[in-house]
N, C-alpha and C. Protein backbone atom coordinates (compact mmCIF):
# COMPACT_ATOMS: atom_id res chain seq x y z
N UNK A 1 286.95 98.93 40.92
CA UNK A 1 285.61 98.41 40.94
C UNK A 1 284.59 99.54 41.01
N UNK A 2 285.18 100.69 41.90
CA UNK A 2 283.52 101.49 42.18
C UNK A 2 284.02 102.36 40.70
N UNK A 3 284.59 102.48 39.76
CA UNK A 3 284.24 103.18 38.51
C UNK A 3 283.92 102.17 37.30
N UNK A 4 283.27 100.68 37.90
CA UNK A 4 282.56 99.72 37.13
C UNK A 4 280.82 99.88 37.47
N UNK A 5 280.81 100.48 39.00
CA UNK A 5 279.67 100.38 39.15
C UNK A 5 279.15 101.74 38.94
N UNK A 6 280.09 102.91 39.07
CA UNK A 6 279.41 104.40 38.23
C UNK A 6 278.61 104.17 36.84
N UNK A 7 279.77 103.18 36.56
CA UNK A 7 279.09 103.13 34.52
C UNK A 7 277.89 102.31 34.62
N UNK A 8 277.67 101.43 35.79
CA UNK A 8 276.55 100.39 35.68
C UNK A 8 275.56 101.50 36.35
N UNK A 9 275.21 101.84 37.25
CA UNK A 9 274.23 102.25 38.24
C UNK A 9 274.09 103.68 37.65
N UNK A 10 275.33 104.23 37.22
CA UNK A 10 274.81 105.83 36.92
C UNK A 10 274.31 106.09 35.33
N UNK A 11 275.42 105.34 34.62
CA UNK A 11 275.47 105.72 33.14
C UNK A 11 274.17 104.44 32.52
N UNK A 12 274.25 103.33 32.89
CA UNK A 12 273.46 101.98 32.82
C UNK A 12 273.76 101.10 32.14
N UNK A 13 275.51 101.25 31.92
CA UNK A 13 276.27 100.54 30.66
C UNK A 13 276.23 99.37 31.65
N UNK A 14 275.78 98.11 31.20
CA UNK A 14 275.55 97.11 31.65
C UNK A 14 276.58 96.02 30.94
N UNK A 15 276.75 96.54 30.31
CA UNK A 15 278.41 95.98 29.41
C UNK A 15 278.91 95.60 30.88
N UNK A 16 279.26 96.51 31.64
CA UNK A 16 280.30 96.15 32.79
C UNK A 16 279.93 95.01 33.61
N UNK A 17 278.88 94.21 33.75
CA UNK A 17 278.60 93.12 34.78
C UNK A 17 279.89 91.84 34.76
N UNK A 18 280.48 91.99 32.94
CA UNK A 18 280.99 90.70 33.48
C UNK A 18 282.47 91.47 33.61
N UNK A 19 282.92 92.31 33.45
CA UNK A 19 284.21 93.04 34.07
C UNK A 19 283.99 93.42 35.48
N UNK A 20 283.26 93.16 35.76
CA UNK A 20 282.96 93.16 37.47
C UNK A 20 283.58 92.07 38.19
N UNK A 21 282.93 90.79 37.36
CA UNK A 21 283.56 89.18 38.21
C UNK A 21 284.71 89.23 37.58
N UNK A 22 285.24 89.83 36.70
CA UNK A 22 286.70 89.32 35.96
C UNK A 22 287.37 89.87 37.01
N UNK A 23 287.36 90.66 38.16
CA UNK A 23 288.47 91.96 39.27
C UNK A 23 288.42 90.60 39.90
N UNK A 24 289.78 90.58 40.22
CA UNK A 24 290.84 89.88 40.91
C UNK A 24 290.01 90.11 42.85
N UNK A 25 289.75 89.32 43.62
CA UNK A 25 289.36 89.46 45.04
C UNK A 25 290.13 90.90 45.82
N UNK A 26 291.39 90.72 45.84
CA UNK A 26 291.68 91.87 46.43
C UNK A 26 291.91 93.03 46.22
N UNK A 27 291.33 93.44 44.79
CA UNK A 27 291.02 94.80 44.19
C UNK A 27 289.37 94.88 44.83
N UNK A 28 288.70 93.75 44.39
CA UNK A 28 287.10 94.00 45.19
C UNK A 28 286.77 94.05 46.81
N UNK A 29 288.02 93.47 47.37
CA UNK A 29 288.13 93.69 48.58
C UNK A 29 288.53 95.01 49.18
N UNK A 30 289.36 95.56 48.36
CA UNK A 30 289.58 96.72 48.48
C UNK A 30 288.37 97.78 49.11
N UNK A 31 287.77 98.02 48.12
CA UNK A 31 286.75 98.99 47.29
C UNK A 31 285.32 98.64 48.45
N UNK A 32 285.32 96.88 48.94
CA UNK A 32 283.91 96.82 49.14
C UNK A 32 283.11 97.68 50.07
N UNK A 33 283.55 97.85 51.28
CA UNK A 33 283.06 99.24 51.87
C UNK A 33 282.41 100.23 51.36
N UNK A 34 283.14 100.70 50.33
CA UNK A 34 282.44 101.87 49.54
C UNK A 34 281.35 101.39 48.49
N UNK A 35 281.56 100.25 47.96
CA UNK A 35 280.61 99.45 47.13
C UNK A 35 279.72 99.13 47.83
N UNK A 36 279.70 99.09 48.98
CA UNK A 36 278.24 98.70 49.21
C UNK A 36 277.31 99.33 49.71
N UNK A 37 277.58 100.44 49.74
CA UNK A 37 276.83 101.90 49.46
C UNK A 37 276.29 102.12 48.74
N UNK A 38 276.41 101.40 47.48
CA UNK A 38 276.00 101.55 45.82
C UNK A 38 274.73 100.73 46.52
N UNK A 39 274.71 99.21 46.72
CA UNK A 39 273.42 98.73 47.13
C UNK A 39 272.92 98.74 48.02
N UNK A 40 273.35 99.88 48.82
CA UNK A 40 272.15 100.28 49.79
C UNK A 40 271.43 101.30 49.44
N UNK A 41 272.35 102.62 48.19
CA UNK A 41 271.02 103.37 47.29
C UNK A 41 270.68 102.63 46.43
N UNK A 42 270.84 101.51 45.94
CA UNK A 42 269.74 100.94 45.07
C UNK A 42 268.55 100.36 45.51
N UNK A 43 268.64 99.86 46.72
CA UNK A 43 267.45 99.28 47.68
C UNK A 43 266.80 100.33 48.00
N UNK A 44 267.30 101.21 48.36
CA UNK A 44 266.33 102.63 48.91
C UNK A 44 265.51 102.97 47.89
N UNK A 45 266.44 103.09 46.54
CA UNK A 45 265.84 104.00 45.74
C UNK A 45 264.77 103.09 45.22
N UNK A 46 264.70 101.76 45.15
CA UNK A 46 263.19 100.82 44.76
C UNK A 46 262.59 100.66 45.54
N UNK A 47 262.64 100.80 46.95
CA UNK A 47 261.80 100.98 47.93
C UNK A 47 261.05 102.32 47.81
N UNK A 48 261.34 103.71 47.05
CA UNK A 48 261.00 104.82 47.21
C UNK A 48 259.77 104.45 45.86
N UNK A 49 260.40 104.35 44.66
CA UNK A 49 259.92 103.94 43.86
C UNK A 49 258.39 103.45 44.50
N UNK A 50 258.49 102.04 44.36
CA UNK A 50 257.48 101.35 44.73
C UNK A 50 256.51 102.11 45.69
N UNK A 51 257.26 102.73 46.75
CA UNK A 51 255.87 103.51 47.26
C UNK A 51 255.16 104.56 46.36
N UNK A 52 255.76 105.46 46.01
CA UNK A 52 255.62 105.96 45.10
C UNK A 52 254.62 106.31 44.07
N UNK A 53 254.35 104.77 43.56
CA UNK A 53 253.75 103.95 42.74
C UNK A 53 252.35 103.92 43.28
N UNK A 54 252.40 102.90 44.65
CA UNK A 54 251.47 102.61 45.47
C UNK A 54 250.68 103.86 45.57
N UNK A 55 251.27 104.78 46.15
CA UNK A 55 250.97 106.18 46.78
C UNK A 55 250.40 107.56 45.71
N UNK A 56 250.84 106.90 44.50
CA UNK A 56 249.96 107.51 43.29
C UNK A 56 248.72 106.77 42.33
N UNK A 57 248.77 105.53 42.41
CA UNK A 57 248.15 104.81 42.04
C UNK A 57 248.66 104.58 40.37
N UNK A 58 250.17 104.82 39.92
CA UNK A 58 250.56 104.75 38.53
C UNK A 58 251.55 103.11 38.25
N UNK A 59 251.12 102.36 39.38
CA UNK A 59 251.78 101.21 39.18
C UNK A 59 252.04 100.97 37.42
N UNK A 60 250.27 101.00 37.05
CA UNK A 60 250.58 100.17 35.82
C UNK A 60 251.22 101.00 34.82
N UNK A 61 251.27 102.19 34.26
CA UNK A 61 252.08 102.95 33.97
C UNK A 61 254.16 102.62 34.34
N UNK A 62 253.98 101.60 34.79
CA UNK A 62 255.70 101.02 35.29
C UNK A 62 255.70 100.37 34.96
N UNK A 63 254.69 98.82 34.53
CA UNK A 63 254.26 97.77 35.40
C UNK A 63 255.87 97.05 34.42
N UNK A 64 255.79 97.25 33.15
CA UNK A 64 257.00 96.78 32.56
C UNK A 64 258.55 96.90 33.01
N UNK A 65 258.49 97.71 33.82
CA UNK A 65 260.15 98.28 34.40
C UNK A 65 260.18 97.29 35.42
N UNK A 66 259.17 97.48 36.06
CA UNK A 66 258.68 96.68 37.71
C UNK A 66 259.21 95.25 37.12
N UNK A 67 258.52 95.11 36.34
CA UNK A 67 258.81 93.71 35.84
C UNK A 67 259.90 92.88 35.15
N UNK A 68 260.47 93.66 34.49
CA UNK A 68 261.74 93.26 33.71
C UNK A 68 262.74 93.07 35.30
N UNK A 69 262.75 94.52 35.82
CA UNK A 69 263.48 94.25 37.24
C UNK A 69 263.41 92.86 38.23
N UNK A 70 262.64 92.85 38.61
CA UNK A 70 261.85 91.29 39.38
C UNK A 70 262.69 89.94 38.33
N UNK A 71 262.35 90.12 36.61
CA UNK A 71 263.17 89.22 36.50
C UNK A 71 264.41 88.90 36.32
N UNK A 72 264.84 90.19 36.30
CA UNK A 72 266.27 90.20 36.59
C UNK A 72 266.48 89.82 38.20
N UNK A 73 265.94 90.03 38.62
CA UNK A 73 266.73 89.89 40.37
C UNK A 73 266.45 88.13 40.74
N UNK A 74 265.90 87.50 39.83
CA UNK A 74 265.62 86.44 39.96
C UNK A 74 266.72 85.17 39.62
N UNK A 75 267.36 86.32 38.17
CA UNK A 75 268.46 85.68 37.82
C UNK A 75 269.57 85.66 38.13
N UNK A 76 269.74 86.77 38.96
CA UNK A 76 270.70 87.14 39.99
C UNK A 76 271.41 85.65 40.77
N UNK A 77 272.92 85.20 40.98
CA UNK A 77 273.06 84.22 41.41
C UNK A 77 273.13 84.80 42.80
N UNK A 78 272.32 83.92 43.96
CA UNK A 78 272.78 84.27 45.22
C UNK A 78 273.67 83.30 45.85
N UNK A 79 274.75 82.70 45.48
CA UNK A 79 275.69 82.62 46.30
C UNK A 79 276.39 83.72 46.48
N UNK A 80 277.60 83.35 47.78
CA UNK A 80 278.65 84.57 48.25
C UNK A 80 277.77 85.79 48.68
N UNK A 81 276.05 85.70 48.29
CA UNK A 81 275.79 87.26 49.25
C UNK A 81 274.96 86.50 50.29
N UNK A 82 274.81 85.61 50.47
CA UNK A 82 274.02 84.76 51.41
C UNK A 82 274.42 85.42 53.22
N UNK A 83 273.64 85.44 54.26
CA UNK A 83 274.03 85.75 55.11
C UNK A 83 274.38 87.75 55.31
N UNK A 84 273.49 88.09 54.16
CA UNK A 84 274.12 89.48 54.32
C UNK A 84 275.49 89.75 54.27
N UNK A 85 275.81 89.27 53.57
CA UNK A 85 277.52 89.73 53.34
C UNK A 85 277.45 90.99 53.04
N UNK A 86 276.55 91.34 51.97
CA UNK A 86 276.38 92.66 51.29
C UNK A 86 276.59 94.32 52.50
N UNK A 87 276.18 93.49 53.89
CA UNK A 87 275.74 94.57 54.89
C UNK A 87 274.66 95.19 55.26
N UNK A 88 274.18 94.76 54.21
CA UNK A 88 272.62 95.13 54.79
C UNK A 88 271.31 94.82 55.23
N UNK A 89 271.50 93.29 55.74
CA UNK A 89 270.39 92.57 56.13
C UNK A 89 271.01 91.26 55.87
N UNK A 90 269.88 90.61 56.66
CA UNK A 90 270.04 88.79 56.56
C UNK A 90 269.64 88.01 55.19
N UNK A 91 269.28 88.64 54.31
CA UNK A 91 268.76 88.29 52.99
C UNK A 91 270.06 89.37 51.94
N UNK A 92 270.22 88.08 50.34
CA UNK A 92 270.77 88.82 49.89
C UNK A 92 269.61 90.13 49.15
N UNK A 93 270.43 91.15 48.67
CA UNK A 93 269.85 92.05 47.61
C UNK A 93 269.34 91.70 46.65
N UNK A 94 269.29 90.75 45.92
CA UNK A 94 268.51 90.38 45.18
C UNK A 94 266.95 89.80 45.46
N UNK A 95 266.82 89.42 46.86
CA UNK A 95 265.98 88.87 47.46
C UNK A 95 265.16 90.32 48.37
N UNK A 96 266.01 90.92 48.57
CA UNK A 96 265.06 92.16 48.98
C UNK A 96 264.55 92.72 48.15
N UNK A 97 265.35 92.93 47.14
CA UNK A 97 264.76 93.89 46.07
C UNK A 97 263.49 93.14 45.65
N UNK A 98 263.38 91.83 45.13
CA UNK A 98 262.24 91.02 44.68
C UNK A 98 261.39 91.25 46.22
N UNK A 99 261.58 91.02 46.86
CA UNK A 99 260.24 91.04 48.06
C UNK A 99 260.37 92.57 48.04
N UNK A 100 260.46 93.77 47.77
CA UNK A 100 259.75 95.21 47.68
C UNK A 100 258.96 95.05 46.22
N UNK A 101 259.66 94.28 45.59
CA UNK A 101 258.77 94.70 43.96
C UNK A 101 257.30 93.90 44.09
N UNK A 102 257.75 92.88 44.38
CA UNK A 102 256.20 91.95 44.87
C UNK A 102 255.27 92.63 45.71
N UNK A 103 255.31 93.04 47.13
CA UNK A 103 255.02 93.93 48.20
C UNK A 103 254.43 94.66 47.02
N UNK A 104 255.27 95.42 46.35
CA UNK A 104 254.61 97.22 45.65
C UNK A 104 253.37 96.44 44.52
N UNK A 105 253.56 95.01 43.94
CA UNK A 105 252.69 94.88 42.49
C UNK A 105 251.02 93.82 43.54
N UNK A 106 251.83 93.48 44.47
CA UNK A 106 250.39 92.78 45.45
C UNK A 106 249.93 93.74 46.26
C-alpha cells in the first residue's frame, strides 16, 4: 500500500486510487501506521498552504487548485474514516481538509 500512495502523493499518478480499495484488509492493515503519516503531511501541508496564501495575499492566483481540491474532498466517501480512525482527529480528512480550504477562501 505505502508504494500506492508514493505514486499518488509524490508522483500524482492518480491512476492508483482504485488499486488502493482493490488491497485485500490485511495488507492495508499492515502498512496503516505508516500510512497515516501520508495524511497527516497532507493536512499540514494544506494547512501551510492556505496560510500562506492568506499571509501573502495570492489566494486568487490558486483560487482554481483551492478549488478543484475542496471539490474533490467533497467527493471523498466518508465512511470507515468516521470517528478519526485516520488518527488524527475526531473528523475525517476529508472534512478537515474542506474546513482549512473554506477557513483560507472566507
Amino acid at each position: 500500500m505505502l508504494d500506492l500512495l508514493e505514486r499518488l502523493l509524490v508522483h500524482g499518478d492518480l491512476s492508483v486510487g482504485s488499486q488502493l480499495f482493490s488491497l485485500d484488509n490485511e495488507t492495508v492493515l499492515s502498512e496503516a501506521d505508516e500510512a497515516l503519516a501520508y495524511s497527516s503531511a497532507v493536512e499540514l501541508c494544506v494547512a501551510r498552504i492556505c496560510r500562506s496564501l492568506k499571509e501573502t495575499g495570492k489566494l486568487e492566483a490558486h483560487l482554481p487548485a483551492l478549488l478543484k481540491l475542496l471539490a474533490r474532498c467533497a467527493e471523498l466517501p466518508l465512511a470507515g474514516n468516521v470517528s478519526g480512525s485516520d488518527g488524527c482527529g475526531s473528523d475525517p480528512l476529508p472534512v478537515r481538509l474542506a474546513s482549512d480550504l473554506l477557513s483560507c477562501l472566507f
